[in-house]
N, C-alpha and C. Protein backbone atom coordinates (compact mmCIF):
# COMPACT_ATOMS: atom_id res chain seq x y z
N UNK A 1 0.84 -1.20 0.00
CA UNK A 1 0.00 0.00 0.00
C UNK A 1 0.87 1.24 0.00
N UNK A 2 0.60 2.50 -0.82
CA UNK A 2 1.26 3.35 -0.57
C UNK A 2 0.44 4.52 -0.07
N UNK A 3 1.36 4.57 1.28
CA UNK A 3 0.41 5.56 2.27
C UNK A 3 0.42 6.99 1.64
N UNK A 4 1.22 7.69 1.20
CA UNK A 4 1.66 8.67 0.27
C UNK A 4 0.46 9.43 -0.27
N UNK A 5 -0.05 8.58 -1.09
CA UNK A 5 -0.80 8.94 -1.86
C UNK A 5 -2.73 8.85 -1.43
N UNK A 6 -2.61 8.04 0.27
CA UNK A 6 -4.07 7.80 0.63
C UNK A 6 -4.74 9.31 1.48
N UNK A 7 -5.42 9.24 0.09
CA UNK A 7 -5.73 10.94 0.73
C UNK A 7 -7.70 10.37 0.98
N UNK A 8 -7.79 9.07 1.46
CA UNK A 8 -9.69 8.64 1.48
C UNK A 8 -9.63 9.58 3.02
N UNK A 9 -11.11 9.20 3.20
CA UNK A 9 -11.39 9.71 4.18
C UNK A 9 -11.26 8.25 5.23
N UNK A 10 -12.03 8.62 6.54
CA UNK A 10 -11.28 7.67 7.36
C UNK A 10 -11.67 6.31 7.21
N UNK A 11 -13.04 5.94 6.50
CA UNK A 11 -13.45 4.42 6.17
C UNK A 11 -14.31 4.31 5.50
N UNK A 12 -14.16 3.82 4.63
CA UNK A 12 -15.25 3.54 3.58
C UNK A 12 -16.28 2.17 3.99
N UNK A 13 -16.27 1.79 5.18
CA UNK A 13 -16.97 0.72 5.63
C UNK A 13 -18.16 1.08 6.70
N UNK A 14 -19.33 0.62 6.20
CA UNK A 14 -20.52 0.98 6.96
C UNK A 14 -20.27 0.21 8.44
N UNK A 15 -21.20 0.99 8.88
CA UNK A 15 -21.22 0.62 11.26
C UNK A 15 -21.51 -0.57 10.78
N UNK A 16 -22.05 -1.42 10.28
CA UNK A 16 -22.25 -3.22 10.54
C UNK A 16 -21.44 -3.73 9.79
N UNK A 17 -20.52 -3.32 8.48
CA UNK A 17 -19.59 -4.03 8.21
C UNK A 17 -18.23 -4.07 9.07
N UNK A 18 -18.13 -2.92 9.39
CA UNK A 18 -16.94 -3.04 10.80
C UNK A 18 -17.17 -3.61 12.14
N UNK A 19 -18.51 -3.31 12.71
CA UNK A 19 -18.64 -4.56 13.54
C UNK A 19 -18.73 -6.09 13.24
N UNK A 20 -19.17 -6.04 11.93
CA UNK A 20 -18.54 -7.51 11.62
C UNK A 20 -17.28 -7.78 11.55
N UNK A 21 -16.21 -7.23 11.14
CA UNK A 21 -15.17 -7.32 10.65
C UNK A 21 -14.74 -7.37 12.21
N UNK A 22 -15.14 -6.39 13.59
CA UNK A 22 -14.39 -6.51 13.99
C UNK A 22 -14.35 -7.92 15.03
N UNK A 23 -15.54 -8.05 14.87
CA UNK A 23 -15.93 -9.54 15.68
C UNK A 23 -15.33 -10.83 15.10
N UNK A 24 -15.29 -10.78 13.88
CA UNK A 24 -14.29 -11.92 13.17
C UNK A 24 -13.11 -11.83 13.76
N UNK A 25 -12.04 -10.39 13.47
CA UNK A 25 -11.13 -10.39 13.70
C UNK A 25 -11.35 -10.57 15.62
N UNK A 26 -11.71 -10.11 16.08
CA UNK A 26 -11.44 -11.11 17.45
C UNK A 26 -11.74 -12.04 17.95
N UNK A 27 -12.32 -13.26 16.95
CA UNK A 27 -12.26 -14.61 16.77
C UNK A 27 -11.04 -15.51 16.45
N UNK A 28 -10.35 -14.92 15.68
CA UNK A 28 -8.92 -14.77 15.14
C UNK A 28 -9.13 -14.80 13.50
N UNK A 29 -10.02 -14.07 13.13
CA UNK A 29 -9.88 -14.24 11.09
C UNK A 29 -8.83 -13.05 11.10
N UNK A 30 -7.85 -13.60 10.23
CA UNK A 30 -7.14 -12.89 10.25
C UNK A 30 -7.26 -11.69 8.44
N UNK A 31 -7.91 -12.51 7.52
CA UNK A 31 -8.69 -11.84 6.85
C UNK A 31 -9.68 -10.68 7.34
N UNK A 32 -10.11 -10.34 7.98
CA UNK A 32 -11.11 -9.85 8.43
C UNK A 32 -10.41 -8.47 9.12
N UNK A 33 -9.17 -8.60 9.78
CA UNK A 33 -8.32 -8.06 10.09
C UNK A 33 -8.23 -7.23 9.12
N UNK A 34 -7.27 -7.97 7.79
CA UNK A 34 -6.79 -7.31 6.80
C UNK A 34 -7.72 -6.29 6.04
N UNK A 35 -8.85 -6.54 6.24
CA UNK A 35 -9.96 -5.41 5.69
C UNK A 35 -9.76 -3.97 6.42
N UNK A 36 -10.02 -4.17 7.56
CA UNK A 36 -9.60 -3.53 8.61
C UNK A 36 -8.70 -2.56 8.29
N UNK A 37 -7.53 -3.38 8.43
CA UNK A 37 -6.44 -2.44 7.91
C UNK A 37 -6.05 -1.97 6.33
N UNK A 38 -6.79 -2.14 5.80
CA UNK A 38 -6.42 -1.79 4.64
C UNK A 38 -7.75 -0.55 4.47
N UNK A 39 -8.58 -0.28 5.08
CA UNK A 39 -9.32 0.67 5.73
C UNK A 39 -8.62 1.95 5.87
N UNK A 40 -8.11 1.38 7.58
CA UNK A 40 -7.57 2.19 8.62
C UNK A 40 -6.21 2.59 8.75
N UNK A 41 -5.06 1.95 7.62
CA UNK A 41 -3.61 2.37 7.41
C UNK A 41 -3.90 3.84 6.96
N UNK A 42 -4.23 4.16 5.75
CA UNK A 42 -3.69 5.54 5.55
C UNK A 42 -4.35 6.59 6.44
N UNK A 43 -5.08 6.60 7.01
CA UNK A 43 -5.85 7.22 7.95
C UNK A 43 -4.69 7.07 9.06
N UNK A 44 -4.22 6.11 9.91
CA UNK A 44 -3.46 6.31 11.12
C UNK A 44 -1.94 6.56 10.76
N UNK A 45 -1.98 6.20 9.64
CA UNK A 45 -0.61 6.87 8.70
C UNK A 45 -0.28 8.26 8.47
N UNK A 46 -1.37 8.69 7.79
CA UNK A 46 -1.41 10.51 8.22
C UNK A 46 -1.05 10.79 9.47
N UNK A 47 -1.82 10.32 10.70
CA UNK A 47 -1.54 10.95 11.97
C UNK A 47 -0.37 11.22 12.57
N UNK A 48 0.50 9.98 12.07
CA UNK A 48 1.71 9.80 12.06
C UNK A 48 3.11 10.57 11.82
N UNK A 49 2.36 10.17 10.39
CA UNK A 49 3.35 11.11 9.29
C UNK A 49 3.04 12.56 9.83
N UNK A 50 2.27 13.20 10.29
CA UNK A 50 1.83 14.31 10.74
C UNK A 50 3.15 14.84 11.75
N UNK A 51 3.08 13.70 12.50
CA UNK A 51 4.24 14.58 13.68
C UNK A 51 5.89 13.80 13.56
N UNK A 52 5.96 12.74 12.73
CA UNK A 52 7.32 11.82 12.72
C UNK A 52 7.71 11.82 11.38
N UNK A 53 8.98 12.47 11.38
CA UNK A 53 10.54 12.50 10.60
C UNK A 53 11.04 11.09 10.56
N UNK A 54 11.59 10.24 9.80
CA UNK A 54 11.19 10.42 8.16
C UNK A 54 9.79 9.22 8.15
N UNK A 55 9.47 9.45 6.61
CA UNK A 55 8.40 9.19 6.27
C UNK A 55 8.75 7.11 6.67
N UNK A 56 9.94 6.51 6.38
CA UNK A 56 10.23 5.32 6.54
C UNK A 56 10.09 5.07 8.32
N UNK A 57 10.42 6.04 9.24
CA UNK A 57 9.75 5.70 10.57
C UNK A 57 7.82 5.81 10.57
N UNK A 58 7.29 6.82 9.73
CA UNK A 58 5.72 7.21 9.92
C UNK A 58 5.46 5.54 9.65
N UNK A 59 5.83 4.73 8.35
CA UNK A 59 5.40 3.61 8.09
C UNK A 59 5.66 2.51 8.95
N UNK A 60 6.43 2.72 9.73
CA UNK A 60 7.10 1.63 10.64
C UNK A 60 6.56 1.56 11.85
N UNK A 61 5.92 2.67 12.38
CA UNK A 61 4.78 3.03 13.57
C UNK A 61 3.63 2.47 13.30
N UNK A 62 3.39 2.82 11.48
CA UNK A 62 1.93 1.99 11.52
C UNK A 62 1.63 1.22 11.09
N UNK A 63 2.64 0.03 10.88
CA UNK A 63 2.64 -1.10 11.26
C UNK A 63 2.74 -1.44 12.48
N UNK A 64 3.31 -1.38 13.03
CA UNK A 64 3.77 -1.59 15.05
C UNK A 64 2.17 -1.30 15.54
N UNK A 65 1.59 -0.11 15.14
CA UNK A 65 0.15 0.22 15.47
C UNK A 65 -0.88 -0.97 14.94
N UNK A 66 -0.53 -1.46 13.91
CA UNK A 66 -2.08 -2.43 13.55
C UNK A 66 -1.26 -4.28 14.28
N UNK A 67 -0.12 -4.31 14.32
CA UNK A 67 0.63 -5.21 15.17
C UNK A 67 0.22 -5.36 16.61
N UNK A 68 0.13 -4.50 16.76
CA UNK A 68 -0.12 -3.93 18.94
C UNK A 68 -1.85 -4.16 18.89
N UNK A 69 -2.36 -3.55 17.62
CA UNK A 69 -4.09 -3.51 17.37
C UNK A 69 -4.17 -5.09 17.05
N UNK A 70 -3.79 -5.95 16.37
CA UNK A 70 -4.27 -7.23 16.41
C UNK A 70 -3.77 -8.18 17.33
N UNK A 71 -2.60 -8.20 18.46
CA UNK A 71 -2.37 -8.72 19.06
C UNK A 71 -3.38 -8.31 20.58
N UNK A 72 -3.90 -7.23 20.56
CA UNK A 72 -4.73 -6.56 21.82
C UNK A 72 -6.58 -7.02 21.62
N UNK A 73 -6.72 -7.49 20.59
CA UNK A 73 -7.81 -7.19 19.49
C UNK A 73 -9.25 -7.53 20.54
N UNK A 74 -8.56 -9.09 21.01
CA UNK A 74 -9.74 -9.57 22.07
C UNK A 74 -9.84 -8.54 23.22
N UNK A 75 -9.18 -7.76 23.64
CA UNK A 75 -9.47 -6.74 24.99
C UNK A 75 -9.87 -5.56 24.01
N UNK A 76 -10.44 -5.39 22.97
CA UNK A 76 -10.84 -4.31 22.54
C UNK A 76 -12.32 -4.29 22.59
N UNK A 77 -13.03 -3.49 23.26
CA UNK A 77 -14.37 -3.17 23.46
C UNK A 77 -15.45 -2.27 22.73
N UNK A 78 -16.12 -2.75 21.97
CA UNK A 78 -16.27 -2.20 20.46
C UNK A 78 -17.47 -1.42 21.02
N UNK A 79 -18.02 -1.58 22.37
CA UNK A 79 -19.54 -0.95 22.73
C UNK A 79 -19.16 0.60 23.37
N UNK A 80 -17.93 0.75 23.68
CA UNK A 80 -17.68 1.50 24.70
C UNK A 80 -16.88 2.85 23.91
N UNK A 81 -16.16 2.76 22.62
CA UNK A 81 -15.22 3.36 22.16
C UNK A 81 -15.52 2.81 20.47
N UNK A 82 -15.21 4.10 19.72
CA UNK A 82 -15.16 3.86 18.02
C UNK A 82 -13.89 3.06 17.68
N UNK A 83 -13.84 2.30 17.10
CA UNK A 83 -12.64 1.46 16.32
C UNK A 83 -11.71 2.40 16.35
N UNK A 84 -12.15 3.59 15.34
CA UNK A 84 -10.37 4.00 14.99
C UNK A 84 -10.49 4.84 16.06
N UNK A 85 -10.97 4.83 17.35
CA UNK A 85 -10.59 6.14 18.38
C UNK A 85 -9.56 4.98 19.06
N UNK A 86 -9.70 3.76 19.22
CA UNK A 86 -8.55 2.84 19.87
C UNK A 86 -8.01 2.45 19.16
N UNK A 87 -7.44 2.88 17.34
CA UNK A 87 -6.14 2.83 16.57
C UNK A 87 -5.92 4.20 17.43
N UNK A 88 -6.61 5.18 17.32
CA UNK A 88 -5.59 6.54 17.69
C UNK A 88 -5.04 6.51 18.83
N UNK A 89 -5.83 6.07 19.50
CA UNK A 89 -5.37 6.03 20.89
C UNK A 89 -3.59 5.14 20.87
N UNK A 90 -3.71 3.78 20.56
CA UNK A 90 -2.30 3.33 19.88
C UNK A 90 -1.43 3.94 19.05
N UNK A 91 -1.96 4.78 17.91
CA UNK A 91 -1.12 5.33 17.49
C UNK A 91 -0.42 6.70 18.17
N UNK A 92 -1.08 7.46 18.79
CA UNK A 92 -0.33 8.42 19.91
C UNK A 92 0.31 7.84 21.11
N UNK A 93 0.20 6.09 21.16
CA UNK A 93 1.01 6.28 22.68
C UNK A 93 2.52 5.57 21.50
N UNK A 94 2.36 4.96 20.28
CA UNK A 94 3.39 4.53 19.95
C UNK A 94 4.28 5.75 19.32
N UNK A 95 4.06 6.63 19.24
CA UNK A 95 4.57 8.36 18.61
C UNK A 95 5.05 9.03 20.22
N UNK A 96 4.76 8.87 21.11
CA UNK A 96 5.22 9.14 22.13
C UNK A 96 5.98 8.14 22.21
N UNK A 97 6.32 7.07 22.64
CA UNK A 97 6.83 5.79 22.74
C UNK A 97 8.30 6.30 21.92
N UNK A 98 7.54 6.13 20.63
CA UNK A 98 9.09 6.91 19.90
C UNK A 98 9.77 7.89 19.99
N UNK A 99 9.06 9.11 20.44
CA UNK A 99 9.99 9.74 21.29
C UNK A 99 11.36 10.21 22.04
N UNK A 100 10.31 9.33 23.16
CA UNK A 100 11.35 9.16 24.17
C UNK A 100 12.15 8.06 23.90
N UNK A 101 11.77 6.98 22.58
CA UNK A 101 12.98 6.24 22.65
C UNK A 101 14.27 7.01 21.92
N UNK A 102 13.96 8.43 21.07
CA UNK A 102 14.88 8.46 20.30
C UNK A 102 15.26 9.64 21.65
N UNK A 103 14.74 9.92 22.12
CA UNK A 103 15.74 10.89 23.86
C UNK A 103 15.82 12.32 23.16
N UNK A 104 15.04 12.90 22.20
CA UNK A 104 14.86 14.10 21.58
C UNK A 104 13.82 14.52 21.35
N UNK A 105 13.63 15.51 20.81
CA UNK A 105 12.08 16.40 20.02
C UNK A 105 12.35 15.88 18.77
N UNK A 106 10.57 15.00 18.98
CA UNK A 106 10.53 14.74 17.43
C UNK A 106 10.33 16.03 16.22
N UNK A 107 10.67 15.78 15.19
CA UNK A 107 10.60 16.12 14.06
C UNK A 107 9.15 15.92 13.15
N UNK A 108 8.34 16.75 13.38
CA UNK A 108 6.98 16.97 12.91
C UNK A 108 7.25 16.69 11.16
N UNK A 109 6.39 16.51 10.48
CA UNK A 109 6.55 16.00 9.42
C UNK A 109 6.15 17.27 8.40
N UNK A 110 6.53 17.64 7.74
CA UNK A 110 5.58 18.98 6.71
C UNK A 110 4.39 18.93 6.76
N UNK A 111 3.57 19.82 6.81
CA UNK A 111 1.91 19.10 6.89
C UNK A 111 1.59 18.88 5.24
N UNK A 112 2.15 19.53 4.23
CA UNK A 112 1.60 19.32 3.02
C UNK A 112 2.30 17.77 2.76
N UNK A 113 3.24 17.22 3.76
CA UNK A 113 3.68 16.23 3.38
C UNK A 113 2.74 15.02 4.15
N UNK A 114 2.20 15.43 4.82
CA UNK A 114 1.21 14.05 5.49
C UNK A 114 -0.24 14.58 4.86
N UNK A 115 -0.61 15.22 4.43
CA UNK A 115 -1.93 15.78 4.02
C UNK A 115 -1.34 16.79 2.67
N UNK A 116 -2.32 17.01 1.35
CA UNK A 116 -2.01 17.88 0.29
C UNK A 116 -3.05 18.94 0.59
N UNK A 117 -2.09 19.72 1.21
CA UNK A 117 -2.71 21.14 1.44
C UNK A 117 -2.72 22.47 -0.03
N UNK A 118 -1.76 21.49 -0.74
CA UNK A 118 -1.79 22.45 -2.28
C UNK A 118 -2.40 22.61 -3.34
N UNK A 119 -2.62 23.21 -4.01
CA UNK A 119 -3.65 22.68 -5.23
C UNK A 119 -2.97 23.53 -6.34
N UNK A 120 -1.84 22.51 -7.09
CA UNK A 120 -0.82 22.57 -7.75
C UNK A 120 -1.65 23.32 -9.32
N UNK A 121 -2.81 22.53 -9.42
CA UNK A 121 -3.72 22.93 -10.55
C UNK A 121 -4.18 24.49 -10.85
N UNK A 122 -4.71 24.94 -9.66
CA UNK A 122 -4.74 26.43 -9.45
C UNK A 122 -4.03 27.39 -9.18
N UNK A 123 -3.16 26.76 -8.53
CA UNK A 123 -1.72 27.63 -8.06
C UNK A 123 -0.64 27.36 -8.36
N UNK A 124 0.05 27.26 -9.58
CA UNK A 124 1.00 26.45 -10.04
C UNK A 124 2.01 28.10 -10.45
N UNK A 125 2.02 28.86 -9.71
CA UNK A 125 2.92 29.94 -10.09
C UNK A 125 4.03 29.74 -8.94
N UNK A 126 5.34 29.64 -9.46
CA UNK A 126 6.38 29.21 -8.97
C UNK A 126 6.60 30.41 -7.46
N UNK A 127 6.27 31.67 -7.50
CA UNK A 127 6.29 32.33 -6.27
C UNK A 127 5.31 32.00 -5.26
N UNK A 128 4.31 31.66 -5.79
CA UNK A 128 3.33 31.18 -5.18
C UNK A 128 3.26 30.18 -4.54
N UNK A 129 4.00 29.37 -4.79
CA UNK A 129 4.70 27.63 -3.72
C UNK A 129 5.76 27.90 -3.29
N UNK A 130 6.85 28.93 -3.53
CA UNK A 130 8.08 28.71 -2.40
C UNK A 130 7.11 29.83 -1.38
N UNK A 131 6.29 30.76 -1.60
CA UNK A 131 5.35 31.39 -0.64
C UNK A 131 4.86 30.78 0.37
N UNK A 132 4.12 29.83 -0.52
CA UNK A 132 3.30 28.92 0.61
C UNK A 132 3.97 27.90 1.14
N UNK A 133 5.04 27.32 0.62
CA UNK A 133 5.99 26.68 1.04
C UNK A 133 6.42 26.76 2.85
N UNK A 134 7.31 28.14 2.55
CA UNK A 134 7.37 29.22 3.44
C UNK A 134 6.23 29.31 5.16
N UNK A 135 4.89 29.66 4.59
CA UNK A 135 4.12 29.77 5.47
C UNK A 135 3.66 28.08 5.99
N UNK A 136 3.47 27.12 5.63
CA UNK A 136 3.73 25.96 5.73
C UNK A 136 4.39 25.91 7.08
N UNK A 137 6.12 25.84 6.64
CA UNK A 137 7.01 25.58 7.51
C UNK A 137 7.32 26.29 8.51
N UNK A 138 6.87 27.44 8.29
CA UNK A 138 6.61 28.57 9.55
C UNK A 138 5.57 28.16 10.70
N UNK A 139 4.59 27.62 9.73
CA UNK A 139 3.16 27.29 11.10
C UNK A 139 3.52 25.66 11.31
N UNK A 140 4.77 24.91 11.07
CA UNK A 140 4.93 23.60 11.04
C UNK A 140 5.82 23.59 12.53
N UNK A 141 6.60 25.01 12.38
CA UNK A 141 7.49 25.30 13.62
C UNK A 141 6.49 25.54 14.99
N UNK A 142 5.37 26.07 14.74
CA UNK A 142 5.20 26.82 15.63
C UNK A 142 3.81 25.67 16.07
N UNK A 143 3.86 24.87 15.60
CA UNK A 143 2.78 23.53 16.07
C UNK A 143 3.43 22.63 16.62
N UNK A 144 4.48 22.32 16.56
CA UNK A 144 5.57 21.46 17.08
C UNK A 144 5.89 22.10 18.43
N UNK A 145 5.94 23.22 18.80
CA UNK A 145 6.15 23.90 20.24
C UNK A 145 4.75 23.34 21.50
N UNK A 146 3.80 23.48 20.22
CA UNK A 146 2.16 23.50 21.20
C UNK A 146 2.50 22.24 22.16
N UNK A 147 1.59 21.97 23.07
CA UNK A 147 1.45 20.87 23.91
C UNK A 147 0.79 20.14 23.47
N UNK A 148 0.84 18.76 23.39
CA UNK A 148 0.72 17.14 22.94
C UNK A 148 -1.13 17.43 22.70
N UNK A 149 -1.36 17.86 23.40
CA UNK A 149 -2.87 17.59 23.26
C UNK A 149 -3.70 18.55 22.59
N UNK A 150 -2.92 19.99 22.25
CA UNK A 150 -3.00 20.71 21.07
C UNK A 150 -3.01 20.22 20.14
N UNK A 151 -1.36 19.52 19.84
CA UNK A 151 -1.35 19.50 18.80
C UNK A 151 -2.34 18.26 18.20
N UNK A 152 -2.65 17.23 18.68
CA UNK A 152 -3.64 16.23 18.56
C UNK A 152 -4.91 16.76 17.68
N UNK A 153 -5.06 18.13 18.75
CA UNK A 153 -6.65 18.67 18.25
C UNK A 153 -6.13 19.39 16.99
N UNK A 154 -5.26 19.83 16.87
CA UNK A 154 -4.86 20.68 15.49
C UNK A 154 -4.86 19.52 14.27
N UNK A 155 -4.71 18.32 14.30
CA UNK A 155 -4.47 17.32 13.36
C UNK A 155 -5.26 16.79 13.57
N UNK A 156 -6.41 16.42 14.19
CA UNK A 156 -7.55 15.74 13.83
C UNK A 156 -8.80 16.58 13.48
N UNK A 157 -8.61 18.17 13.55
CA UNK A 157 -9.35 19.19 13.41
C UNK A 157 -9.01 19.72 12.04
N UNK A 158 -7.96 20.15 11.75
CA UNK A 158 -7.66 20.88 10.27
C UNK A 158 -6.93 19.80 9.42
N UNK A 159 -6.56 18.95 9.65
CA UNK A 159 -6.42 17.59 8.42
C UNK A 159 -7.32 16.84 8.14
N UNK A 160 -7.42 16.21 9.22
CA UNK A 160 -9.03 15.06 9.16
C UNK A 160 -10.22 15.61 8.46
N UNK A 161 -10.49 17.08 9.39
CA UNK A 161 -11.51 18.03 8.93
C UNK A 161 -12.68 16.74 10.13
N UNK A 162 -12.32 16.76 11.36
CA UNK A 162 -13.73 15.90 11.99
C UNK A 162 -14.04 17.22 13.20
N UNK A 163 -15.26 17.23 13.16
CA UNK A 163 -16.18 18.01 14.53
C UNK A 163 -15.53 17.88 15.29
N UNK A 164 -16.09 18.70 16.17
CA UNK A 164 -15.28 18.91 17.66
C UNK A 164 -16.05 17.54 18.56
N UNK A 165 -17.24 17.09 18.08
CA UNK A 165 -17.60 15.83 18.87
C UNK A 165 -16.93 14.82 18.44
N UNK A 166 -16.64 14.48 17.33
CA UNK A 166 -16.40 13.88 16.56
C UNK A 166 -14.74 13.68 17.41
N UNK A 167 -13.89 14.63 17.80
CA UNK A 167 -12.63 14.51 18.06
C UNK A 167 -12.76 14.39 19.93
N UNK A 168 -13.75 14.80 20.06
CA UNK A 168 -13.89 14.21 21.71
C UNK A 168 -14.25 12.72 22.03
N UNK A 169 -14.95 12.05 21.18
CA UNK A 169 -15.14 10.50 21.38
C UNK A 169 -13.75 10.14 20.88
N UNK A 170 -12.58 10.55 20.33
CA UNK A 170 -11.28 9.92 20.18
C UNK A 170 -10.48 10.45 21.08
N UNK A 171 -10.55 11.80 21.34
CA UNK A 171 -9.63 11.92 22.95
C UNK A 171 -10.24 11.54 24.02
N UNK A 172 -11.40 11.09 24.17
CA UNK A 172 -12.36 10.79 25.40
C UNK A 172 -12.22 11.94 26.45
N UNK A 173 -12.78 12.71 25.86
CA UNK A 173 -12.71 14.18 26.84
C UNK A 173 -14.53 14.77 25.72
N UNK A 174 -14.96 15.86 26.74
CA UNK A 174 -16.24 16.46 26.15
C UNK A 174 -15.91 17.64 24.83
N UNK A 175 -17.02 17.60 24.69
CA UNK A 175 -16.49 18.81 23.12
C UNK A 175 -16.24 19.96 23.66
N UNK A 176 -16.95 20.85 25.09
CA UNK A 176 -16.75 21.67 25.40
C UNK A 176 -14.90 21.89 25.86
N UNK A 177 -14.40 20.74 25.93
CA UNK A 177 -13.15 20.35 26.50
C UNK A 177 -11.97 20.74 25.25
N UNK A 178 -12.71 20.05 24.28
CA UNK A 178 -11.83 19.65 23.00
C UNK A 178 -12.55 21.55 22.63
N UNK A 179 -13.22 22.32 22.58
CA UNK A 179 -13.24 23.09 22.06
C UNK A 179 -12.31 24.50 22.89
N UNK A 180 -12.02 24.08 23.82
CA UNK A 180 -11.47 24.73 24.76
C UNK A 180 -9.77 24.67 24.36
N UNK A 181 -9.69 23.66 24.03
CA UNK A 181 -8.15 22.84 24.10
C UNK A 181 -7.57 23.66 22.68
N UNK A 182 -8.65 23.94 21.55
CA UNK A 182 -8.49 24.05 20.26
C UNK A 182 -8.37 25.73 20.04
N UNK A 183 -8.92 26.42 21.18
CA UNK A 183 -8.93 28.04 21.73
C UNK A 183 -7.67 28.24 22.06
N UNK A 184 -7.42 27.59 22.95
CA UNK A 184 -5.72 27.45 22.90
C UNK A 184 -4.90 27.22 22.34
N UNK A 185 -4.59 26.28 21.34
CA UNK A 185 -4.01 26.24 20.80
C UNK A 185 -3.62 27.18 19.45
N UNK A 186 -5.53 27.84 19.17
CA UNK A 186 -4.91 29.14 18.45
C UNK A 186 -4.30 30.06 18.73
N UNK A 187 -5.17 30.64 20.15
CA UNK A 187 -3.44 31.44 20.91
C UNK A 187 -2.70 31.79 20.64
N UNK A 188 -2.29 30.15 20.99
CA UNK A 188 -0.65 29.81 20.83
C UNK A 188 0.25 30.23 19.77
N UNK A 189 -1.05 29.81 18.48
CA UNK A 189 0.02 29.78 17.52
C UNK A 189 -0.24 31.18 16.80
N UNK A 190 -1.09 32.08 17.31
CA UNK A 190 -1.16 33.42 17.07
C UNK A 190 -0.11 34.38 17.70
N UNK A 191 0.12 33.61 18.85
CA UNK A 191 1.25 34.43 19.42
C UNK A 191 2.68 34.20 19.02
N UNK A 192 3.06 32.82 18.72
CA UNK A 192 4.01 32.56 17.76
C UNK A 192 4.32 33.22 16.81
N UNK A 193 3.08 33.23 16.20
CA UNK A 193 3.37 33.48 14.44
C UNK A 193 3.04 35.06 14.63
N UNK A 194 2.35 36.05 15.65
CA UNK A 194 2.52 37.00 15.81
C UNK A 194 1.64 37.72 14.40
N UNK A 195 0.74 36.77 14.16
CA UNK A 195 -0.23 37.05 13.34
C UNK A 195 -1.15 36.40 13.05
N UNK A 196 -2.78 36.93 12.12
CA UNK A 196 -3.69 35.75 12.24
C UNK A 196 -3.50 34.85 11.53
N UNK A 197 -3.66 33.20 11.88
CA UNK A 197 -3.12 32.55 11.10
C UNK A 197 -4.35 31.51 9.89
N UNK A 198 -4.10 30.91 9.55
CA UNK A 198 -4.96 30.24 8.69
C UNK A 198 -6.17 29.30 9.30
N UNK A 199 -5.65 29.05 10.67
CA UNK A 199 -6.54 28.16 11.37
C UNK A 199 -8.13 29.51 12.10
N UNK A 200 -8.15 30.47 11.82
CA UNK A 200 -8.59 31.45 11.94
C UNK A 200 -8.70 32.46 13.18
């Protein structure tokens, strides 16, 4: 699969085909699995690629992520929590995980490089992309400073493009919480960037 290029949205599988799928897979079909993930890779791949330098570690997390997800599969509780809110949930503790194993600040990924924020078709004037280029890597710096749970809401809010409820059943916190968290973080990056920025 090449994650690169998976720009779907997060599943093309209806609420009873994934509860089927996921009840097989915690029977042990391991087919059933593979639907699954062939679903849910470029989706927890973005998230990834979102905050981890280079793109050959983003892929290597999410594998380790659907690895950790099918070996956990039977303690996964499908009544209580959305499927991919317990990939995300795995995929942010294995991005932390990496981390601290590498004993540094990770290296956030370009955002036009985990998501195509360009539209090469309309804007194909060469000042016009080292421009935006530019502003890109400017607001790439200044998201990488925010705190972990900013930046979470900044990437499941302006990449994903999901509601503020929508991103509280995956942080398991209320929307008033997640809308609070997302106030802040503009702030933040207003005070950074010391101007208004695109997130509005």
């Amino acid at each position: 699969m090449s994650f690169n290029d998976a720009q779907s949205s997060i599943s093309t599988l209806t609420t009873t085909e994934e509860q089927t799928l996921v009840r097989a897979s915690v029977g042990g079909d391991v087919e059933a699995f593979e639907v699954l993930y062939q679903n849910y890779a470029p989706t927890i791949y973005r998230y990834i690629a979102y905050r981890v330098n280079p793109a050959s570690e983003a892929e290597d997390l999410t594998a380790q992520v659907f690895l950790s997800a099918w070996r956990a599969i039977e303690r996964y509780q499908q009544q209580t929590t959305p499927f991919i809110a317990w990939l995300y949930t795995i995929a942010h503790n294995q991005v932390i995980n990496f981390g601290k194993s590498k004993s540094q600040t990770m290296n956030m990924a370009p955002i036009d490089e985990a998501y195509d924020l360009t539209d090469t078709n309309r804007h194909n004037s060469p000042d016009f992309q080292l421009d935006k280029q530019a502003e890109y890597e400017e607001l790439r710096q200044a998201v990488i400073k925010l705190p972990d749970d900013q930046q979470q809401v900044i990437y499941l809010r302006y990449v994903e493009e999901m509601g503020h409820a929508e991103i509280g059943r995956i942080m398991a916190k209320s929307e008033v919480t997640v809308r609070g968290i997302l106030f802040r973080a503009h702030e933040a990056l207003r005070k950074q960037l010391k101007r208004e920025t695109s997130f509005g």
